[in-house]
Protein backbone atom coordinates (compact mmCIF):
# COMPACT_ATOMS: atom_id res chain seq x y z
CA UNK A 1 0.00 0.00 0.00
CA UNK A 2 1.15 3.37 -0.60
CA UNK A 3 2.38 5.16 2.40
CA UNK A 4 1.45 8.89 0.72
CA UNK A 5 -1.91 7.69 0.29
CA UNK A 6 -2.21 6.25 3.81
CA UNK A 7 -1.12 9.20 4.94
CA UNK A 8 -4.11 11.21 3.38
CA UNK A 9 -6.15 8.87 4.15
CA UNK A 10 -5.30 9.06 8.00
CA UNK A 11 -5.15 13.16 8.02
CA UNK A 12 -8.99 12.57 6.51
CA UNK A 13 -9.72 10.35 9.06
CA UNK A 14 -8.01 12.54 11.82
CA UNK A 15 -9.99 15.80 10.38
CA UNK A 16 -13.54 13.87 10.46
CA UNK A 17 -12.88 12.81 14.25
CA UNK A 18 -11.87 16.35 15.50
CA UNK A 19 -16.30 16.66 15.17
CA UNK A 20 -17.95 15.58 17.80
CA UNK A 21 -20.38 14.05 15.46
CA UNK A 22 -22.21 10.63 16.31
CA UNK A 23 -21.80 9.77 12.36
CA UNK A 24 -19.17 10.22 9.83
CA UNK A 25 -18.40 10.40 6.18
CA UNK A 26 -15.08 10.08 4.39
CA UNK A 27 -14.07 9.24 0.87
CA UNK A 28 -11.09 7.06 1.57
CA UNK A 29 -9.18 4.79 -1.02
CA UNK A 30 -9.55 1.37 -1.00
CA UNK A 31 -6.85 -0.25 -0.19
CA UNK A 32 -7.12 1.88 3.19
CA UNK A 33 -11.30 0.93 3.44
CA UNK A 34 -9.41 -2.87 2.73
CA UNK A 35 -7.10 -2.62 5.17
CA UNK A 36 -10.01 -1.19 7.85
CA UNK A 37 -12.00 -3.92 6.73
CA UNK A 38 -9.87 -6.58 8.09
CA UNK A 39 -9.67 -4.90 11.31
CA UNK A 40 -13.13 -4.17 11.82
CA UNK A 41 -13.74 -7.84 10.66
CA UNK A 42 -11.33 -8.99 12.93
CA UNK A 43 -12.51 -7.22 15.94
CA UNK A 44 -15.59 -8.41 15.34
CA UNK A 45 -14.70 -12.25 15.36
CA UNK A 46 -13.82 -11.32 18.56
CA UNK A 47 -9.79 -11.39 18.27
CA UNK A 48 -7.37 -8.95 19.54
CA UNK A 49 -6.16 -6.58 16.96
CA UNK A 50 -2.62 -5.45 17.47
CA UNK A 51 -0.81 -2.66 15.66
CA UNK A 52 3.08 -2.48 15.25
CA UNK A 53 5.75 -1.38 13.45
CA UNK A 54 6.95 -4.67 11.96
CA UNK A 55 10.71 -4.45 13.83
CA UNK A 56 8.77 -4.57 17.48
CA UNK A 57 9.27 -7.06 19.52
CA UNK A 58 7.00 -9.59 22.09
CA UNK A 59 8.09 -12.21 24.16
CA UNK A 60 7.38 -15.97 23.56
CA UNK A 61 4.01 -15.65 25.58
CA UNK A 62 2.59 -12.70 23.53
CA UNK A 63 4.02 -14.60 20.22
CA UNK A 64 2.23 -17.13 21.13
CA UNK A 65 -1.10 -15.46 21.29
CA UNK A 66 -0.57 -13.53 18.23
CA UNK A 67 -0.23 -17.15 16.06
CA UNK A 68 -3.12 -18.54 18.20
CA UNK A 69 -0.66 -21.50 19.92
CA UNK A 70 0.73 -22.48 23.20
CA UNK A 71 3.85 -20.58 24.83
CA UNK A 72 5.35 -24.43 24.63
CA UNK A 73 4.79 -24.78 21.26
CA UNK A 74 6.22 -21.24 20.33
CA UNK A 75 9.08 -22.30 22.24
CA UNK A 76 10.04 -25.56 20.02
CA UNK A 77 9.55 -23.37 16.93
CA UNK A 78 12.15 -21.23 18.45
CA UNK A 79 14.51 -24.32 19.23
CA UNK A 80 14.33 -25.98 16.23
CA UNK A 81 15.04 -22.65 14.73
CA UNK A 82 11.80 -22.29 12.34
CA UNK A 83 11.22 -19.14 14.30
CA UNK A 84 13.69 -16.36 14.52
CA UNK A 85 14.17 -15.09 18.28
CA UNK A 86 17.21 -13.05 19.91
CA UNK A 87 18.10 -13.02 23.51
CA UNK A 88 18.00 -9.62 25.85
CA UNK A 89 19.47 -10.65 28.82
CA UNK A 90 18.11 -13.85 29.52
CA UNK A 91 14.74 -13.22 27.58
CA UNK A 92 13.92 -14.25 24.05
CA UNK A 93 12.44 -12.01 21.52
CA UNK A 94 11.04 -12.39 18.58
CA UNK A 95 10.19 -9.56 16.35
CA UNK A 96 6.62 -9.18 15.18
CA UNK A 97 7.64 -9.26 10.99
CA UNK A 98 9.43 -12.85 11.84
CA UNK A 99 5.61 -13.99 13.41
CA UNK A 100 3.78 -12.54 10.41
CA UNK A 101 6.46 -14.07 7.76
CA UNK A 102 6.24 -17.61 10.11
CA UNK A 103 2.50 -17.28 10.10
CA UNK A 104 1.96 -16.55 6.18
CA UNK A 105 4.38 -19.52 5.21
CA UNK A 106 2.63 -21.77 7.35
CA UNK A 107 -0.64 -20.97 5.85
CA UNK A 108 0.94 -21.98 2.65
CA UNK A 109 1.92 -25.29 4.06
CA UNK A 110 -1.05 -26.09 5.62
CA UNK A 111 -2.74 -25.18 2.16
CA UNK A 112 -0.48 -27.27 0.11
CA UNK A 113 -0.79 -30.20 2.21
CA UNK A 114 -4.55 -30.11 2.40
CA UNK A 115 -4.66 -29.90 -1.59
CA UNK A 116 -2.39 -32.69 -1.40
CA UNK A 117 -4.62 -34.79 1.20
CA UNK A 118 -7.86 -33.95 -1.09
CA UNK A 119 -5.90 -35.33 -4.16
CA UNK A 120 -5.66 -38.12 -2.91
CA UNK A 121 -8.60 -38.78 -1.29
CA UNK A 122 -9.75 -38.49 -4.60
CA UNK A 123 -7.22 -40.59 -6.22
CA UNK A 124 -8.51 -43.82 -3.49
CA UNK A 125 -12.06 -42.84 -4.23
CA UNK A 126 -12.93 -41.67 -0.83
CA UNK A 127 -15.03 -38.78 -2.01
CA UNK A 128 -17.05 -38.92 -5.21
């Protein structure tokens, strides 16, 4: 997304608040009213919606509430080195772009190996 559009976008957004009004209207672009929508949408499945520069950095526990998993299993991701951590002290942490860029290439793994499973649950016959 383009960041000079975001950032009319968000003086827009910032001049419509400054009224007290109960109701607004904006013209925004769309990838902004995109990117909204998957907040809203997300808020409204009842998940916690985080924002963050993508260098931050959380600790095992909030890592592993961001990719919806136990603190254990975020741990043995972080041992067996699929997920990038550094220590501070003696604390690990694990910077919020290394999550997303874990996340996204597991959702391509799990998507590849379900299209894999349905192949051949159609190659046996199982479904028809």
């Amino acid at each position: 997304m383009e960041s000079t559009t975001l950032a009319r976008d968000a003086q827009v957004l910032e001049r419509s608040l400054a009224n007290d009004e109960e109701q607004i209207s904006v013209s925004l672009s769309r990838e902004t009213v995109e990117f909204v929508s998957r907040i809203v949408a997300a808020k409204a499945r009842g998940l916690d919606v985080i924002v963050t520069r993508g260098f931050e950095e959380v600790t095992p526990t909030e890592a592993a509430a961001m990719l919806g998993m136990s603190r254990p299993q975020v741990r043995r991701l972080m041992d067996r080195g699929l997920l990038p951590f550094r220590m501070v002290g003696s604390h690990h942490r694990i910077r919020v772009s290394d999550l997303r860029a874990f996340d996204q290439a597991e959702s391509r793994r799990q998507e590849r190996a379900m299209s894999e499973l349905t192949a051949l649950e159609n190659e046996l016959g199982l479904f028809e």
